[in-house]
N, C-alpha and C. Protein backbone atom coordinates (compact mmCIF):
# COMPACT_ATOMS: atom_id res chain seq x y z
N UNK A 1 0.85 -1.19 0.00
CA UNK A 1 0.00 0.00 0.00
C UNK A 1 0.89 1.24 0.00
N UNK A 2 0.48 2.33 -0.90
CA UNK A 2 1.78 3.11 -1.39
C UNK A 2 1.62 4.37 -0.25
N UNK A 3 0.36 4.14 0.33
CA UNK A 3 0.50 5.39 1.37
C UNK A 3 1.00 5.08 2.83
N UNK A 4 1.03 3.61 3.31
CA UNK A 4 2.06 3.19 4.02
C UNK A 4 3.22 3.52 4.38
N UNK A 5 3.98 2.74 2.65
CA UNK A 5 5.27 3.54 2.23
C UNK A 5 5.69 4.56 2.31
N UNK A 6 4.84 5.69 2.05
CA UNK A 6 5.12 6.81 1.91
C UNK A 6 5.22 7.35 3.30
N UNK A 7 4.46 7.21 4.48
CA UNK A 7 4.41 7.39 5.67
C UNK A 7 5.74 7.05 6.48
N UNK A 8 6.10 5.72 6.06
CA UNK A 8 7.50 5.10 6.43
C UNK A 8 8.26 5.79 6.09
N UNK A 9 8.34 5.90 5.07
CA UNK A 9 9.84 6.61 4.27
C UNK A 9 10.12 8.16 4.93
N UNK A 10 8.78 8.33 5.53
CA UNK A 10 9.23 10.02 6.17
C UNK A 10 9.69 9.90 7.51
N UNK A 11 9.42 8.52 8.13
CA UNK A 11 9.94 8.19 9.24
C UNK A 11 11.43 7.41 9.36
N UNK A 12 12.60 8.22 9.72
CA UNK A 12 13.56 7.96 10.06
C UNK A 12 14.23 6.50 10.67
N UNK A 13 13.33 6.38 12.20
CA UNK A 13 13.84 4.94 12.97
C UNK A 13 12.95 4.42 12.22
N UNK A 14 11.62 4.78 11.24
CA UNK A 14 11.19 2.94 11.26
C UNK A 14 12.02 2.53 9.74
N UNK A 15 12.77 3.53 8.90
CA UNK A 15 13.56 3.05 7.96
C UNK A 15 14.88 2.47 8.70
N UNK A 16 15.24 2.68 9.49
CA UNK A 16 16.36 1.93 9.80
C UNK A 16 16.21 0.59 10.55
N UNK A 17 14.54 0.44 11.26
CA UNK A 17 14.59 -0.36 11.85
C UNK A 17 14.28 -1.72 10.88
N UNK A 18 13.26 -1.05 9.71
CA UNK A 18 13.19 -1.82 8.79
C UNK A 18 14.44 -2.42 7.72
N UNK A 19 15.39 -1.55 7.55
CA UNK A 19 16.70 -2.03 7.29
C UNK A 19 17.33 -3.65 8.26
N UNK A 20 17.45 -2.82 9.46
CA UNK A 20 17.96 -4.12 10.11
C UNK A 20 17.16 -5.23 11.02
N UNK A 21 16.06 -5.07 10.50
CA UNK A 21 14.83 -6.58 10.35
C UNK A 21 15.54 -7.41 9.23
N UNK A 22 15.81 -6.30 7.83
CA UNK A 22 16.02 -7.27 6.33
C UNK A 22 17.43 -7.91 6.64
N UNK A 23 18.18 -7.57 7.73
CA UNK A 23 19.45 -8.11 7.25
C UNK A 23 19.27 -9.26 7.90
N UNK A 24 18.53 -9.38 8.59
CA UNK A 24 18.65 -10.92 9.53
C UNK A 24 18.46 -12.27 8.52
N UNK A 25 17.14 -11.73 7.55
CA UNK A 25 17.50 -12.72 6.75
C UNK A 25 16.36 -13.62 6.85
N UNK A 26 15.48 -13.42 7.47
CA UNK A 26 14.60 -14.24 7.80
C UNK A 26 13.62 -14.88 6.72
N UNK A 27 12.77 -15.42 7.15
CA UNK A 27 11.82 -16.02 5.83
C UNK A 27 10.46 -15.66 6.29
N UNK A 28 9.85 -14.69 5.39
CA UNK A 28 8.42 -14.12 5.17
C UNK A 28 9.17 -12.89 6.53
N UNK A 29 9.28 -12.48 6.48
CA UNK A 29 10.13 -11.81 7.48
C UNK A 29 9.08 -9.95 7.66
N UNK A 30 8.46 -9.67 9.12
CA UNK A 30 8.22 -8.25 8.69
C UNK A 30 8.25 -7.56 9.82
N UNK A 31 7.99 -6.39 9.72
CA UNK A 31 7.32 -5.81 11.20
C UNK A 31 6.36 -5.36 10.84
N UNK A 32 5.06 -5.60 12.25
CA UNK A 32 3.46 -5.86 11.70
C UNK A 32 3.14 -4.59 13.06
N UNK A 33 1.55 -4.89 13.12
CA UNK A 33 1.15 -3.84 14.14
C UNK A 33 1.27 -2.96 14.46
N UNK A 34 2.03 -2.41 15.95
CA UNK A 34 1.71 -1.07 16.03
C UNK A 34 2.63 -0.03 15.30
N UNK A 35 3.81 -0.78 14.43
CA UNK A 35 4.79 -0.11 14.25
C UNK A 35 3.91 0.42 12.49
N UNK A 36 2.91 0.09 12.31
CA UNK A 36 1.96 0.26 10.70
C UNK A 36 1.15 1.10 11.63
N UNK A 37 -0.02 0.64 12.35
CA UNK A 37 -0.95 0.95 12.32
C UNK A 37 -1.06 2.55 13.05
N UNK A 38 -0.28 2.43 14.48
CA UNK A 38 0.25 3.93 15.11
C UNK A 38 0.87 4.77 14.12
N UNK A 39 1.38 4.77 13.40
CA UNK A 39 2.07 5.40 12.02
C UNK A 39 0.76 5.98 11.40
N UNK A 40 -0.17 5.28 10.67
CA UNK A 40 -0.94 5.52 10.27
C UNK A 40 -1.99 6.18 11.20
N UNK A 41 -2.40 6.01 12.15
CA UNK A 41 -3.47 6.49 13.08
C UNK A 41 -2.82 8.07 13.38
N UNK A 42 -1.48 8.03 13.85
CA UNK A 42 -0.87 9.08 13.83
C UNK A 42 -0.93 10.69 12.89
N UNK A 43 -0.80 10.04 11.83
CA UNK A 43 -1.03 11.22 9.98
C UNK A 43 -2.51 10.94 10.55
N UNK A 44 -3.67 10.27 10.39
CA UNK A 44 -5.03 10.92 10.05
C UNK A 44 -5.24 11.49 11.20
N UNK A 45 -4.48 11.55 12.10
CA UNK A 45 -4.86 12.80 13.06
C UNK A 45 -4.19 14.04 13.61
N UNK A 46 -3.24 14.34 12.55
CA UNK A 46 -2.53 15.30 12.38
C UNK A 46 -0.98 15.38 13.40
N UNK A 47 -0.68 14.14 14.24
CA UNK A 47 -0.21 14.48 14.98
C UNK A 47 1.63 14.55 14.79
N UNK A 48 2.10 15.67 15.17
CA UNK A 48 3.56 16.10 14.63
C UNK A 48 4.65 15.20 14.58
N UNK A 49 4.29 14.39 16.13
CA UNK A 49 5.15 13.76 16.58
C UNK A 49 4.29 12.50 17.21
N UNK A 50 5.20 11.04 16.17
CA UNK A 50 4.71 9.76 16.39
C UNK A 50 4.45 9.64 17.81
N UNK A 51 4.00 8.86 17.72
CA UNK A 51 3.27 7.82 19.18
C UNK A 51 4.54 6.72 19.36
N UNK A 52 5.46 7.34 20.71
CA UNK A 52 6.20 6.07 20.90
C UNK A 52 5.78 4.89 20.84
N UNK A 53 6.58 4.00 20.08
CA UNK A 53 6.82 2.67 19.96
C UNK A 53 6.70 1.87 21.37
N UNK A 54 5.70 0.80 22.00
CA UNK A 54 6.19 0.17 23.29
C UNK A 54 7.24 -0.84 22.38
N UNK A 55 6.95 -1.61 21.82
CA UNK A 55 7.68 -2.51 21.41
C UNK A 55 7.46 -2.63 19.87
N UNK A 56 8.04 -2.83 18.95
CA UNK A 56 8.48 -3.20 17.41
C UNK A 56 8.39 -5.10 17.54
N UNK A 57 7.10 -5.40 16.65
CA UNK A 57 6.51 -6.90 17.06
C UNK A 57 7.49 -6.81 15.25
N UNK A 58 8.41 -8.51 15.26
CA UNK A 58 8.79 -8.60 14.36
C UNK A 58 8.22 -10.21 14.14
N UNK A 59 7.80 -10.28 13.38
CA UNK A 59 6.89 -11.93 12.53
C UNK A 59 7.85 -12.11 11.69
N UNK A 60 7.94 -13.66 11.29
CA UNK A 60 8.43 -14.78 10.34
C UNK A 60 8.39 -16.16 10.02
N UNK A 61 8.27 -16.80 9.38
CA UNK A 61 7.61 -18.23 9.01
C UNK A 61 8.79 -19.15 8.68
N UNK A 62 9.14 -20.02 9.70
CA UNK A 62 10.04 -21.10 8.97
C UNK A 62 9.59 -22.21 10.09
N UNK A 63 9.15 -23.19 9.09
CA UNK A 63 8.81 -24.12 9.46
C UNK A 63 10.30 -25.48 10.00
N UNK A 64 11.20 -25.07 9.44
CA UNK A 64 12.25 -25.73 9.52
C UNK A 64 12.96 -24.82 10.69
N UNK A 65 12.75 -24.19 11.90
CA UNK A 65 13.67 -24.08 12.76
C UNK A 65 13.36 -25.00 13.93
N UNK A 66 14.69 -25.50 14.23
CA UNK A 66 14.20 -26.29 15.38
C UNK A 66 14.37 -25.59 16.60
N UNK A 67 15.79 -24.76 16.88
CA UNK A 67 15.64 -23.85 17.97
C UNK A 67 14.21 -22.99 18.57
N UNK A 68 13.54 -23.24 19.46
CA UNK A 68 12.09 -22.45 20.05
C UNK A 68 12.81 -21.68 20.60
N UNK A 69 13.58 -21.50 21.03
CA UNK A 69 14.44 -20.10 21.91
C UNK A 69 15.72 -18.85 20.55
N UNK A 70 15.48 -19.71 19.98
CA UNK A 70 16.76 -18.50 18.82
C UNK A 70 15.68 -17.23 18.51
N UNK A 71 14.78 -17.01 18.72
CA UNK A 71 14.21 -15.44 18.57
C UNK A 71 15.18 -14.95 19.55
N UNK A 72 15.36 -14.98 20.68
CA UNK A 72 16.58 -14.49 21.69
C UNK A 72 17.28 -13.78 21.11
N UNK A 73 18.33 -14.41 20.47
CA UNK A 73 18.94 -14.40 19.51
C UNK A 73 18.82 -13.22 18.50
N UNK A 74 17.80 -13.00 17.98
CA UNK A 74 17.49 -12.42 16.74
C UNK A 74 16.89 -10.80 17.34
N UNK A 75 16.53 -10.92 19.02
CA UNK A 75 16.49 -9.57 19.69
C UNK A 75 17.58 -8.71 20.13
N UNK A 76 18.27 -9.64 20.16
CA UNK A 76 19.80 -9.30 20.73
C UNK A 76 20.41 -8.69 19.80
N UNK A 77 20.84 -9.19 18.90
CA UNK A 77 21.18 -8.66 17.46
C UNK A 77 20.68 -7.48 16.99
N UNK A 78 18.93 -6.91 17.05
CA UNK A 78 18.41 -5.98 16.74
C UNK A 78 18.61 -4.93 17.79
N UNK A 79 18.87 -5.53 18.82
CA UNK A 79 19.24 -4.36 20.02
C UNK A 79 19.91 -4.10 20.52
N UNK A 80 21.53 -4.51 19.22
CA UNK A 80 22.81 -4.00 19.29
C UNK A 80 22.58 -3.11 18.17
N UNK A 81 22.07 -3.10 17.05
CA UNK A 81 21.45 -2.36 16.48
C UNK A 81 20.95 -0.58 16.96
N UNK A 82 19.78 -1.19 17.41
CA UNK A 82 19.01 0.07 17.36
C UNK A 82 18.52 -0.42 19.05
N UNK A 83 19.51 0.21 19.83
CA UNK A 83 19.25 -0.67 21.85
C UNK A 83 17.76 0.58 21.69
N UNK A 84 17.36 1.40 21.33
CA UNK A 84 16.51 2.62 21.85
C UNK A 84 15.02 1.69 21.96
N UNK A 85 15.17 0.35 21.06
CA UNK A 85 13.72 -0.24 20.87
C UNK A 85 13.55 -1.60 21.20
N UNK A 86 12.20 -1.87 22.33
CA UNK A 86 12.16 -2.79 22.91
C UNK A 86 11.55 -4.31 21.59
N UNK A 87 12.33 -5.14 21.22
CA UNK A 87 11.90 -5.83 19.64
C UNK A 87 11.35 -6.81 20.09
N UNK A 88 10.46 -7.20 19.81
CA UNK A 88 9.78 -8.48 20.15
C UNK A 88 9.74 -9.67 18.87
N UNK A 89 10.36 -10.72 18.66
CA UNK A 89 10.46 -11.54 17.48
C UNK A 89 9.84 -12.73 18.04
N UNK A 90 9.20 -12.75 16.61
CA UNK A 90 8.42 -14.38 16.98
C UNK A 90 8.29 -15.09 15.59
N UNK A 91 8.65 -16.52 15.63
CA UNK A 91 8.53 -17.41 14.33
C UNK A 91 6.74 -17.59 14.25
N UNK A 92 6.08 -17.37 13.59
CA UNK A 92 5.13 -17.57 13.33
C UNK A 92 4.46 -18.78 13.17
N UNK A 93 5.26 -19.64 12.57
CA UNK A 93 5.16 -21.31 12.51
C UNK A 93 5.21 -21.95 13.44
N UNK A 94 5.27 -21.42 14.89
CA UNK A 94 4.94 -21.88 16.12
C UNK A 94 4.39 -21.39 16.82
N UNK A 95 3.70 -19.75 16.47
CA UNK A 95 2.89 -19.35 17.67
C UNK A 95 1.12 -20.20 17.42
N UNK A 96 0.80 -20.86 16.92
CA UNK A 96 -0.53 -21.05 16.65
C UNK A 96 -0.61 -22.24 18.38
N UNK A 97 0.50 -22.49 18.35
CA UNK A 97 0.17 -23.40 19.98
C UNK A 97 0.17 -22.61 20.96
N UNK A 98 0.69 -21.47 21.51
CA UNK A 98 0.69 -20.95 22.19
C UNK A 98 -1.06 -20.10 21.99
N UNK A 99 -1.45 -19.74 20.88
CA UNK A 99 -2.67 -19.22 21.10
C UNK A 99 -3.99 -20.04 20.71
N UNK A 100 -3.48 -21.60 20.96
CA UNK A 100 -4.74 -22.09 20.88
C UNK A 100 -5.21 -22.32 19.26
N UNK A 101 -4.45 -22.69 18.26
CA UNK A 101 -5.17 -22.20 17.02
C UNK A 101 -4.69 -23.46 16.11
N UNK A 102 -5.06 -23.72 14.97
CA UNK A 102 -4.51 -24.36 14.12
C UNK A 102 -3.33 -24.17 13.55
N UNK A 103 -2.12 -24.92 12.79
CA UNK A 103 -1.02 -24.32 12.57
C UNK A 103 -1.56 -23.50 11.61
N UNK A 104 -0.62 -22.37 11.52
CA UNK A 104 -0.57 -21.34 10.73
C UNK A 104 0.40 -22.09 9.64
N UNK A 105 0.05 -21.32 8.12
CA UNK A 105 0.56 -21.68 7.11
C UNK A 105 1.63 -20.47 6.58
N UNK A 106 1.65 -18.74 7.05
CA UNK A 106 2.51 -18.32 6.47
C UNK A 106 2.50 -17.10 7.49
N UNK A 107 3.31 -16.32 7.20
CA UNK A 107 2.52 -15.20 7.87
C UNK A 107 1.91 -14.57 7.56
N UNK A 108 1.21 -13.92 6.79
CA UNK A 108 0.20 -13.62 6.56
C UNK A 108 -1.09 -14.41 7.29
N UNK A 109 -1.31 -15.24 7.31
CA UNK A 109 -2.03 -16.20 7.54
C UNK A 109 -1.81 -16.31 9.25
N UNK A 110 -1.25 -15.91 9.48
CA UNK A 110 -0.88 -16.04 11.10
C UNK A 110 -1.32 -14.27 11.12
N UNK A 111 -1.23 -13.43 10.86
CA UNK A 111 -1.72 -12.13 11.28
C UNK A 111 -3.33 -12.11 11.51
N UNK A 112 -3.56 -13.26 10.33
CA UNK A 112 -5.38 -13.31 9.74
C UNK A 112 -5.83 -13.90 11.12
N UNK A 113 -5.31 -14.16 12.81
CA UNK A 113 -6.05 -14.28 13.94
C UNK A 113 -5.53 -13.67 14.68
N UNK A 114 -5.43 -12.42 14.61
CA UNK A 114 -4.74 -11.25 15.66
C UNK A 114 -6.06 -10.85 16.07
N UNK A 115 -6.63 -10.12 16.96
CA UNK A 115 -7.69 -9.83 17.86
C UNK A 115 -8.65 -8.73 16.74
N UNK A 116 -7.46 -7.41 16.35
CA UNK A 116 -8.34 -6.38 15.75
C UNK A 116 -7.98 -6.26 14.32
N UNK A 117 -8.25 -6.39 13.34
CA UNK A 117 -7.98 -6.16 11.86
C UNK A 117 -6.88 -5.04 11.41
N UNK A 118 -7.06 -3.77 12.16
CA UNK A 118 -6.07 -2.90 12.04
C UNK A 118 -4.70 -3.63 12.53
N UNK A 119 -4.31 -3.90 13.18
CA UNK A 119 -3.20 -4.62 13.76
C UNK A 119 -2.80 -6.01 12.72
N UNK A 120 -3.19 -6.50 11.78
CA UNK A 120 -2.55 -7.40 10.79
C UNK A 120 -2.26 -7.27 9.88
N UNK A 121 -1.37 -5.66 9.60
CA UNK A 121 -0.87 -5.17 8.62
C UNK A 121 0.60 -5.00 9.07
N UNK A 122 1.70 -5.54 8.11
CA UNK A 122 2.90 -5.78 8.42
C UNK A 122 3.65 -5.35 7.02
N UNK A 123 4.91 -4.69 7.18
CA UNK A 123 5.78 -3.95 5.98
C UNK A 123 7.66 -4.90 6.29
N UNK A 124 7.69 -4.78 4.80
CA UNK A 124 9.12 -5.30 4.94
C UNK A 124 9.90 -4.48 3.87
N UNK A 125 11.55 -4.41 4.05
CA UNK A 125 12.37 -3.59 3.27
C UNK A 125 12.14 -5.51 2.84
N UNK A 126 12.14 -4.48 0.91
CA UNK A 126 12.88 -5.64 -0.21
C UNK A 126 13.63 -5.81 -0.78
N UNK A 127 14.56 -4.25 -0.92
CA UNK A 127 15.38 -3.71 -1.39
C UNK A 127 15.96 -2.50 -0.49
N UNK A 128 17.13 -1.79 -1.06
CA UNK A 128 17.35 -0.38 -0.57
C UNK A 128 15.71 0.48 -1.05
N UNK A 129 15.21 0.89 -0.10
CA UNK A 129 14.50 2.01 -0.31
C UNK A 129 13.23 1.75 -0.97
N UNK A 130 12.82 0.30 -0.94
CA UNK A 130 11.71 -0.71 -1.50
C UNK A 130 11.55 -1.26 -0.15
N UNK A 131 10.03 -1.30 -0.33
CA UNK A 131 9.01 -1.96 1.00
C UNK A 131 7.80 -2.49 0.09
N UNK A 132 7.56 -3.36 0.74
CA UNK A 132 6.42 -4.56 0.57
C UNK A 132 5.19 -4.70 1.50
N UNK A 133 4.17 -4.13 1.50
CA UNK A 133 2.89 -4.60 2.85
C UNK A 133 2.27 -5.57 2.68
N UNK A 134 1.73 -6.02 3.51
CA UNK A 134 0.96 -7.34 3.25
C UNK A 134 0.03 -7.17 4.66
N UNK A 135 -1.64 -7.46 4.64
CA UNK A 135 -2.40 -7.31 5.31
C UNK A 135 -3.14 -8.30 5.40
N UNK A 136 -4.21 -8.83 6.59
CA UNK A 136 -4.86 -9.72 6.40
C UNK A 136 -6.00 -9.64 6.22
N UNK A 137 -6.07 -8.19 6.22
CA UNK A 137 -8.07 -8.10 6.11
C UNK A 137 -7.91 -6.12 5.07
N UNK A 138 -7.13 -6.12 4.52
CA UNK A 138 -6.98 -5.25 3.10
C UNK A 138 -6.68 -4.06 4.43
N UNK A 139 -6.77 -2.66 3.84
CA UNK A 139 -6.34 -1.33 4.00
C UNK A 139 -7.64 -0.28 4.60
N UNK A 140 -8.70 -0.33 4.13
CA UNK A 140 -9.70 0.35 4.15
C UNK A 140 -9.95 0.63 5.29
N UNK A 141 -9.99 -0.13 6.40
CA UNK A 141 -10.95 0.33 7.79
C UNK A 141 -9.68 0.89 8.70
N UNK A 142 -7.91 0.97 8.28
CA UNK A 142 -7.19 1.16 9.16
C UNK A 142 -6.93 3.13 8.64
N UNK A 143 -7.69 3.31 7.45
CA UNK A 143 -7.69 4.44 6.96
C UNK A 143 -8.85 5.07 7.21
N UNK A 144 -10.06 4.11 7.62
CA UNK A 144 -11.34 4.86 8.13
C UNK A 144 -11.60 4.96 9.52
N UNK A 145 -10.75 4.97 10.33
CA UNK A 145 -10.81 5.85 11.58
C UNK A 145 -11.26 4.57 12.28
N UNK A 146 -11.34 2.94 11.88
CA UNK A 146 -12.01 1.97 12.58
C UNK A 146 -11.11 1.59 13.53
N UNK A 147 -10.96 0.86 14.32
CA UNK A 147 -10.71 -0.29 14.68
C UNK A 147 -11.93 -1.48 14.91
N UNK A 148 -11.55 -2.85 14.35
CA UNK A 148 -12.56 -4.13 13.82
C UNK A 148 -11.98 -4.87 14.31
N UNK A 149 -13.24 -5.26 15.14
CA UNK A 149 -12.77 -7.06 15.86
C UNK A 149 -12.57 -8.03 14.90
N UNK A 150 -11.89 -8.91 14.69
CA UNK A 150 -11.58 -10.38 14.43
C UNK A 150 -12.18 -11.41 14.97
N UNK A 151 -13.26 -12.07 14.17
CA UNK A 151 -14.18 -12.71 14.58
C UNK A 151 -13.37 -14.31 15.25
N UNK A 152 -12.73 -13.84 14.75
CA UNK A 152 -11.50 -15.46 15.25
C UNK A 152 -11.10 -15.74 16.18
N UNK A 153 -11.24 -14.25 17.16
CA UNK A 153 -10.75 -13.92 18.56
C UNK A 153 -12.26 -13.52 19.18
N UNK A 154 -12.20 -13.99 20.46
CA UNK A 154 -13.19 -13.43 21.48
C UNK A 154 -13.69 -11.56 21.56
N UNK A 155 -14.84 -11.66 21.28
CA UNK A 155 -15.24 -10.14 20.99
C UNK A 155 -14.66 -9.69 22.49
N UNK A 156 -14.96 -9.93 24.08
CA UNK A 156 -14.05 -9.72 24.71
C UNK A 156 -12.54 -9.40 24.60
N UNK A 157 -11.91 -10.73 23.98
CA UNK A 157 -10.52 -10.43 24.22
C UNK A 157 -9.86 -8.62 23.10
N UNK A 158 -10.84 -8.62 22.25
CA UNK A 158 -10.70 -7.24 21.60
C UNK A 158 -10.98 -6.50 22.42
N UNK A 159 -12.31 -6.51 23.04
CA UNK A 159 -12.41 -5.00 23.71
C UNK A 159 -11.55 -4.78 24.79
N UNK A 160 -11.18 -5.92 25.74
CA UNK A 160 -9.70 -5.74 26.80
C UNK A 160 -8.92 -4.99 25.88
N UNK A 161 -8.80 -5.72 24.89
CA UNK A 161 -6.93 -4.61 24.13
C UNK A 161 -7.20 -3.32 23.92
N UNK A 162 -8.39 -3.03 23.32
CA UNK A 162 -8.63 -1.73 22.54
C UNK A 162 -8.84 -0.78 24.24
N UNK A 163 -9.17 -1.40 24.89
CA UNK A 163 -9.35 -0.21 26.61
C UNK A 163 -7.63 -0.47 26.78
N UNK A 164 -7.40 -1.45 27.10
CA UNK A 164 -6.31 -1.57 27.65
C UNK A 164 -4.92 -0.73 27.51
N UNK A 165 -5.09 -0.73 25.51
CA UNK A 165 -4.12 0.11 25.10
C UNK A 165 -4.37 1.46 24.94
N UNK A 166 -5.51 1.98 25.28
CA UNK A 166 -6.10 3.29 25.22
C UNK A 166 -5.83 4.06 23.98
N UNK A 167 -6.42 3.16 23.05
CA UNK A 167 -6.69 3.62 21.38
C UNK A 167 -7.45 4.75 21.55
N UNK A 168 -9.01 4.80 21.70
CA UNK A 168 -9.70 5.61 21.56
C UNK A 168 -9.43 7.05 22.41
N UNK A 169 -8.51 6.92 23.28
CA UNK A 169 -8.56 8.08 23.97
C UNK A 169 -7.07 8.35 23.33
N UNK A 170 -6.35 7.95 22.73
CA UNK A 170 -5.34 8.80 21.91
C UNK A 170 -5.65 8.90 20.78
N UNK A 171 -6.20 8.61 20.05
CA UNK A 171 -6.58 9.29 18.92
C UNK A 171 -7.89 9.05 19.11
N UNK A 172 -8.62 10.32 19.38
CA UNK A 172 -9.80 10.57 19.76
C UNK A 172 -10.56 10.51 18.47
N UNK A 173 -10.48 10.17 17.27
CA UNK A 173 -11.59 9.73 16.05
C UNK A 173 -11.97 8.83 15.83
N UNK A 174 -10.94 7.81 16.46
CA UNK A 174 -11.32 6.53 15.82
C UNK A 174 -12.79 5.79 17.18
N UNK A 175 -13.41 5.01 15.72
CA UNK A 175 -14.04 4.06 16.72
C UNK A 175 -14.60 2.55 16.64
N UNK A 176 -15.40 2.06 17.06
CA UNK A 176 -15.04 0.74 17.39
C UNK A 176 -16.21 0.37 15.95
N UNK A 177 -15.48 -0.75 15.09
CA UNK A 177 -16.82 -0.97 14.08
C UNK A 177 -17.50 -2.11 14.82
N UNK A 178 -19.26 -2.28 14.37
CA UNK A 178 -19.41 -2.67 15.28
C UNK A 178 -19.48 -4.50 15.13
């Protein structure tokens, strides 16, 4: 999505952070959530200065790792990097046990049971100065001021996150579809 991109590219740390996500090397490799969606929520509400980052969630799909602990690994590395950001990495091809779910087949497909729809949009460097998005439920409602439950997840367990993280009271437009 080219207005993504364009949002990124004016942002400084998330081009570098997106740089050194690509060097790791990973497979289906991105950073998803708040590091897209706060970006974006951010511009439609004019605001000058981003919404700190709590953490930079980094997704990837390899069905062939046997290490369950080498994300460690792959935080450590990013936070010799860039130490300012707390990185959270996870193989995707194994979180479907931890949340109860069927295996996931890619990532993409592993975003498609995240709680709120806005939140399963994820960007990757493909090149120098080339980015790639990939979403699980398209572009439209994270540009219309929504946030949308995921019927895949407990209408509860959405509304805990959406209070919890106090969406609506920082960007005071958005609201809940119903």
């Amino acid at each position: 999505m080219d207005r993504i991109v364009e949002l990124v590219k004016q942002d400084p740390i998330r081009v570098e952070a997106l740089n050194c996500v690509s060097q790791l090397g990973l497979p289906q490799c991105y950073i998803a959530a708040g590091f897209v969606r706060n970006l974006v929520w951010d511009s439609l509400h004019g605001f000058e200065i981003t919404t700190p980052l709590n953490d930079v969630d980094v997704i990837y799909f390899d069905l062939n790792e046997q290490d369950l602990n080498v994300h460690f690994s792959y935080e450590s590395q990013l936070k010799q990097q860039m130490p300012q950001i707390n990185w959270q990495v996870r193989n995707q091809a194994v979180m479907h046990t931890r949340n109860g779910d069927v295996p996931y087949t890619s990532s993409l497909d592993a975003m498609s049971y995240w709680p709120e729809k806005e939140t399963a949009i994820a960007i990757r460097q493909i090149a120098p100065e080339t980015y790639e998005c990939i979403s699980a439920f398209g572009y439209e409602s994270l540009f219309d001021y929504c946030v949308t439950h995921n019927p895949k997840r407990s209408r509860e367990v959405f509304e805990n996150r959406v209070n919890s993280k106090g969406w609506l009271a920082r960007w005071s437009s958005l609201g809940m579809a119903p």
